[in-house]
Protein backbone atom coordinates (compact mmCIF):
# COMPACT_ATOMS: atom_id res chain seq x y z
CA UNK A 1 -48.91 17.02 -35.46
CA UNK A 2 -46.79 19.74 -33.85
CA UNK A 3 -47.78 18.44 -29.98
CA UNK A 4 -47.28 14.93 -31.31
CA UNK A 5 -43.50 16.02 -32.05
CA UNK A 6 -43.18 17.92 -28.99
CA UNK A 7 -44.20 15.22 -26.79
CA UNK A 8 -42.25 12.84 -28.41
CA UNK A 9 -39.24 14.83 -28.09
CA UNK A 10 -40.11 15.29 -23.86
CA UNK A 11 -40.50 11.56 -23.89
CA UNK A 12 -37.02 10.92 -25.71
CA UNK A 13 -35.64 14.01 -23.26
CA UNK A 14 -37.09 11.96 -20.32
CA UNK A 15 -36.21 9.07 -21.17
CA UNK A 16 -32.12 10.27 -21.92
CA UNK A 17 -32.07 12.19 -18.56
CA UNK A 18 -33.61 9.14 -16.69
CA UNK A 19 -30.70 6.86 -18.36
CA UNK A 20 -28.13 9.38 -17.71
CA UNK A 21 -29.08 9.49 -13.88
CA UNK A 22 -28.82 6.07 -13.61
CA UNK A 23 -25.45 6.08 -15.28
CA UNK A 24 -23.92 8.95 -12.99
CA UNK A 25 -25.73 6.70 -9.78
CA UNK A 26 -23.71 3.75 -11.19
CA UNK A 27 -20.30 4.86 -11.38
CA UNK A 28 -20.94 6.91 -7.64
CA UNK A 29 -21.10 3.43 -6.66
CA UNK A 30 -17.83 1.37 -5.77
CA UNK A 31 -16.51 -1.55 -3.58
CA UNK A 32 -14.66 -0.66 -0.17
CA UNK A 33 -12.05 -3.02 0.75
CA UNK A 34 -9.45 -3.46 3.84
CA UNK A 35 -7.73 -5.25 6.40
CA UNK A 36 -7.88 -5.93 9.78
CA UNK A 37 -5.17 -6.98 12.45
CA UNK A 38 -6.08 -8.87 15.55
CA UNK A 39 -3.52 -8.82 19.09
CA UNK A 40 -3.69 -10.50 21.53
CA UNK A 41 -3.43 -8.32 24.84
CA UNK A 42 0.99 -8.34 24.74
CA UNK A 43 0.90 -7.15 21.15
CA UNK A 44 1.52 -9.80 19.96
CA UNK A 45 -0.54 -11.07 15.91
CA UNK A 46 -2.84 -13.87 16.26
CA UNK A 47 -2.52 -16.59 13.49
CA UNK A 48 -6.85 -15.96 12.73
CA UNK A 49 -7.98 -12.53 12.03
CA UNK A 50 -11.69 -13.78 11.21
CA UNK A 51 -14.61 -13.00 13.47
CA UNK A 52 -14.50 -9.12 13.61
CA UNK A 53 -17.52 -7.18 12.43
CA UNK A 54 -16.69 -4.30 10.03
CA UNK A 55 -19.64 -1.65 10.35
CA UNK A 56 -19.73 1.10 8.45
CA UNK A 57 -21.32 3.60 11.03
CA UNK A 58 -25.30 5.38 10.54
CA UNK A 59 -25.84 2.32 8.08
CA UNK A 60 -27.37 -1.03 8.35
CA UNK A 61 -24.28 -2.36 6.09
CA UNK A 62 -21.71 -4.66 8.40
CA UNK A 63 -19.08 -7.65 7.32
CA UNK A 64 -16.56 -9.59 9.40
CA UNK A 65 -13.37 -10.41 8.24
CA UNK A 66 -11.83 -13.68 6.49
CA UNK A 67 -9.11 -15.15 8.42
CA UNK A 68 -6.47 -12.98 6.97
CA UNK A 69 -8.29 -10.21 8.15
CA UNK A 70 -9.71 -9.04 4.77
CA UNK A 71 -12.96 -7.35 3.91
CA UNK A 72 -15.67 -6.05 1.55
CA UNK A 73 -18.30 -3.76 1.14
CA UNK A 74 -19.95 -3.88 -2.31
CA UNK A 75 -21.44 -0.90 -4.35
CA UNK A 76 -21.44 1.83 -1.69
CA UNK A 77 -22.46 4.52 -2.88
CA UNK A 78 -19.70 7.54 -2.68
CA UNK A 79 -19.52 9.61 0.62
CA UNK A 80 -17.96 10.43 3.75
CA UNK A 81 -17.86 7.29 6.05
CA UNK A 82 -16.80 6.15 9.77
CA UNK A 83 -16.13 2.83 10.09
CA UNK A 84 -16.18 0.73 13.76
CA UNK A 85 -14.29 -2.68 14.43
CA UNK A 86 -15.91 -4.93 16.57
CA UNK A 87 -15.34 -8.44 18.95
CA UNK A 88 -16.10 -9.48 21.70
CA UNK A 89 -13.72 -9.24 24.25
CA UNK A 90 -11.62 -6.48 22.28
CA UNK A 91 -11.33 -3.00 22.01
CA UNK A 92 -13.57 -1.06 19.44
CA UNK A 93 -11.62 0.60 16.81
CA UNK A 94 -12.55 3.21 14.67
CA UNK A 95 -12.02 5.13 11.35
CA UNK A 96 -13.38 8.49 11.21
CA UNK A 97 -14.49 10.54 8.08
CA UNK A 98 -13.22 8.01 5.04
CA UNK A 99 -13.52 9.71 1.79
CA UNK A 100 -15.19 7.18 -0.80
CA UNK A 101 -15.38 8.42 -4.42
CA UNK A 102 -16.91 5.61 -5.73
CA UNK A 103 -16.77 3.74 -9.25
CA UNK A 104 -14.56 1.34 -10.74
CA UNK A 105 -11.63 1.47 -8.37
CA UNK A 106 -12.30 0.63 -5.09
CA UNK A 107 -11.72 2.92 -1.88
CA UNK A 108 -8.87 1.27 -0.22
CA UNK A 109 -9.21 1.86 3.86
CA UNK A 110 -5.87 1.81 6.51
CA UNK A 111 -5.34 -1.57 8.30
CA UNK A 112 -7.23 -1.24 11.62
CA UNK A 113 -5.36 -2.49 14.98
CA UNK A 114 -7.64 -4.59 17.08
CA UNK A 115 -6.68 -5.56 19.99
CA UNK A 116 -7.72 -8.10 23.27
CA UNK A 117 -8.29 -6.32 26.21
CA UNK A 118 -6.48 -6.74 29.80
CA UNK A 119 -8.04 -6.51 32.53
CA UNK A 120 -5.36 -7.20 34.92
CA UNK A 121 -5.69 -8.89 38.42
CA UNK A 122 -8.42 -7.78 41.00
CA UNK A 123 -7.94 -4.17 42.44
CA UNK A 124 -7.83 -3.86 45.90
CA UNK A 125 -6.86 -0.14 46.22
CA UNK A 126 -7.29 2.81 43.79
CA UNK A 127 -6.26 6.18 45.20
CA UNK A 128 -5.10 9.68 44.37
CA UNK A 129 -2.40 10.67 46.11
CA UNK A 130 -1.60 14.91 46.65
CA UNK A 131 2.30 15.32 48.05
CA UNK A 132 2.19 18.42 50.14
CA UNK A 133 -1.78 18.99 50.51
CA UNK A 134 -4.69 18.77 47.67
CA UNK A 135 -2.88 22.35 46.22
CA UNK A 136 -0.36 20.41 45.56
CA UNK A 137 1.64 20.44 41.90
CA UNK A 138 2.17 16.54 42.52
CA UNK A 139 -1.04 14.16 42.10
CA UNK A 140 -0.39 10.65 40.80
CA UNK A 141 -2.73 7.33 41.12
CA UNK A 142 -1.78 4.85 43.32
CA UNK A 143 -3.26 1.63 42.55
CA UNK A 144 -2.90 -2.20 44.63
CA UNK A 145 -3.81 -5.72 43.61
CA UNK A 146 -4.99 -8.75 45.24
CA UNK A 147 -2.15 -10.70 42.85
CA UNK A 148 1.07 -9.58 41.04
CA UNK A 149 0.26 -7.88 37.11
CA UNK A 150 2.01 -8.47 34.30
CA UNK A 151 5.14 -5.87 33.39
CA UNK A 152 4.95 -4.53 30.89
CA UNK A 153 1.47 -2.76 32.23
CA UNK A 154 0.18 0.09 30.50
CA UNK A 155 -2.36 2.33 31.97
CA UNK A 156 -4.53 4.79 30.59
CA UNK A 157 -5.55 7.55 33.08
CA UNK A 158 -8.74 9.40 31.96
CA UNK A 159 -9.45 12.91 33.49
CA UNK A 160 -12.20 14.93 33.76
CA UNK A 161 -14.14 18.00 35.72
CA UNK A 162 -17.61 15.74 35.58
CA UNK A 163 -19.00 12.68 37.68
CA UNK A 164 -19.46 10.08 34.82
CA UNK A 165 -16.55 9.18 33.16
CA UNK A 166 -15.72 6.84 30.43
CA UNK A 167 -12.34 5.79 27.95
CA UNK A 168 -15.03 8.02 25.69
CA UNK A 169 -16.39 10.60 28.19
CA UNK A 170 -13.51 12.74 29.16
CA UNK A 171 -11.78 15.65 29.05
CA UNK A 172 -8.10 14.93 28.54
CA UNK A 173 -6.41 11.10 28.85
CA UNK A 174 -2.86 10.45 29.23
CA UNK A 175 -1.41 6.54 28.15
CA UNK A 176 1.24 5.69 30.88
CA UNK A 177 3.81 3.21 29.66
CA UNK A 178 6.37 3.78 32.55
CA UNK A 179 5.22 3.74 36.57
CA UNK A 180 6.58 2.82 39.77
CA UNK A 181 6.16 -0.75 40.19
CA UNK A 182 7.08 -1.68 43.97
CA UNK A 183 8.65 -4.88 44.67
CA UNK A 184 6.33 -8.09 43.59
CA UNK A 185 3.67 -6.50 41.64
CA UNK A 186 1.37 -5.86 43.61
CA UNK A 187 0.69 -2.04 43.33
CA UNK A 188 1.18 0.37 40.55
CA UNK A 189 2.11 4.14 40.11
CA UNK A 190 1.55 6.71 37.83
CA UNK A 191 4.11 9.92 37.26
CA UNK A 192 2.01 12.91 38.31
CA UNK A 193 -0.51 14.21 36.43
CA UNK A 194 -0.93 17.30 37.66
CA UNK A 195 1.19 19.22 34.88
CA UNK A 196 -1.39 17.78 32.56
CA UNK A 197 -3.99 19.34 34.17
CA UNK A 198 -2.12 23.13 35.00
CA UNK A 199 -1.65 23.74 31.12
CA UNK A 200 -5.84 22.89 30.55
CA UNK A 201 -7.85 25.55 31.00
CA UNK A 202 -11.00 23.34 32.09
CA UNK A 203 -9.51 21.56 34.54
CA UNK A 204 -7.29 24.48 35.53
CA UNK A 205 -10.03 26.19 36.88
CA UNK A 206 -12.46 23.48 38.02
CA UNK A 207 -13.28 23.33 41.32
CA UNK A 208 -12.40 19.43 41.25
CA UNK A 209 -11.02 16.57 39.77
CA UNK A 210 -11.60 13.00 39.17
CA UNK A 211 -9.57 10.76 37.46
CA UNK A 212 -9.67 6.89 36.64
CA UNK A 213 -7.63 4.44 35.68
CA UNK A 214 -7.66 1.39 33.10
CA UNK A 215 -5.29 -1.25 31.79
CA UNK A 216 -4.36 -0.33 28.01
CA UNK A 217 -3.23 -3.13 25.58
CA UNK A 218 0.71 -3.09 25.66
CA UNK A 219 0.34 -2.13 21.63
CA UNK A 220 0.00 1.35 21.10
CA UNK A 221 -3.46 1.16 19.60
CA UNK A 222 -5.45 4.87 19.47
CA UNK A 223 -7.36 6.46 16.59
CA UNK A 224 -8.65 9.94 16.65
CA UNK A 225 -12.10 10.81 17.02
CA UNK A 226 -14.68 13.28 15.55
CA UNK A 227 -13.36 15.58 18.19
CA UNK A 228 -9.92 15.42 17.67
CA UNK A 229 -9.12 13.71 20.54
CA UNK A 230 -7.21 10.71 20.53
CA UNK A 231 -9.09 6.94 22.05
CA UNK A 232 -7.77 4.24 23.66
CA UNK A 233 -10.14 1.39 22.44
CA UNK A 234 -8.07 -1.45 24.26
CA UNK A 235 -8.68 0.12 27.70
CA UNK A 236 -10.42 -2.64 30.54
CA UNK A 237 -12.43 -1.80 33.64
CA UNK A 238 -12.36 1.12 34.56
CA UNK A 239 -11.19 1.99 38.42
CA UNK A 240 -12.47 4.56 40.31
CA UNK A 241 -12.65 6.63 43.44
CA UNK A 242 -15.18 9.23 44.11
CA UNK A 243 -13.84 13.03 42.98
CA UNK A 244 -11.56 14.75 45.00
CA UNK A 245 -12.12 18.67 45.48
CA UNK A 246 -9.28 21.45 45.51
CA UNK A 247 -10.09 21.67 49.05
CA UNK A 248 -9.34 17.99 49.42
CA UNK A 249 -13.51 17.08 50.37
CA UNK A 250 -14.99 14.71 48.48
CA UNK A 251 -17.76 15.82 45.98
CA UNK A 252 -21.00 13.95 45.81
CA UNK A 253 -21.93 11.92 42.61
């Protein structure tokens, strides 16, 4: 009779701890809800927000938005999340390390900013230019087009000590809202860059440079990354020139 009793009472035990669990399970579950904003490549708000995909990032879990931009996620269970905003044709923004609690009241996330990429007309010329010799304290980009660009023309310049480089792959960027625009539009000119680089140890003491260029959406749209860095995500093609050495040789790829 006594094991009948104790078995019973590991069965009721069991049976509280397995309802319990699923209780606690239940309320570290909760909806995640948001808004997203969609620009056209002048800054400007479209009149649809619908068709971007809301992912929430090392998951199989994705939305897209209504037409006023909104969004769902149901029952996600509580954790640390990034989130990435995707369509075609427009930069990829991000949200990094969202804190969801969970249960009843939903996790409410920060309006992302997506916006349409500009490419810009065809380059014909990208160039860095060194006043007074490659040890020089001025480098800029110099940059011509086969037909005049739109003003306002942002440029992101992306800077690195490595051959590949990417509006993700870099070692410091710089957004460029102001340049020398000659007469007609056809060429474009950064401020130097070169006090940018003297105040970074890396590229301080690298042995070379290379830096490219890309048309930014006129809206100031960045996020900061897992590294602390802040991204660009409206940035076009890229243009490029092969590294230029201290010495002023260029360095294979």
């Amino acid at each position: 009779m006594t094991t009948k009793i104790i078995l019973s009472l590991c069965c009721l035990i069991a049976f509280y701890s397995i309802s319990s669990c699923t209780k606690d399970d239940l309320k570290r579950k909760g909806d995640i809800t948001g808004k997203v904003v969609v620009y056209d490549s002048l800054g400007r708000p479209l009149s649809d927000y619908s068709g971007v995909q809301v992912i929430i990032d090392s998951t199989n879990r994705s939305t897209l938005t209504d037409a006023s931009g909104a969004y769902v996620f149901h029952r996600v269970p509580a954790g640390i999340y990034n989130f990435s905003f995707k369509k075609e044709g427009y930069g990829t923004y991000r949200i990094i390390r969202q804190q969801h609690a969970g249960g009843s009241q939903p996790t409410r996330l920060d309006t992302a900013d997506v916006g349409k990429i500009y490419d810009g007309p065809p380059v014909t010329l990208y160039t860095i230019i060194s006043l007074g010799g490659p040890n020089s304290t001025e480098r800029f980009t110099y940059t011509e087009f086969a037909a005049p660009f739109r003003i306002p023309a942002p440029t992101v310049l992306y800077i690195s000590n490595q051959p590949e480089i990417s509006s993700t792959n870099f070692v410091i960027n710089i957004r460029y809202t102001n340049a020398f625009i000659p007469e007609g539009n056809m060429a474009y000119q950064t401020e130097s860059f070169q006090p940018y680089v003297a105040v970074h140890p890396i590229l301080h003491n690298s042995p070379y440079l290379k830096a490219v260029l890309a048309f930014d959406n006129v809206r100031d749209i960045h996020y900061i990354d897992e590294e602390g860095r802040t991204i660009y995500p409206c940035t076009g093609k890229i243009f490029e020139e092969p590294p230029t050495s201290r010495t002023g040789a260029k360095v294979k790829r």
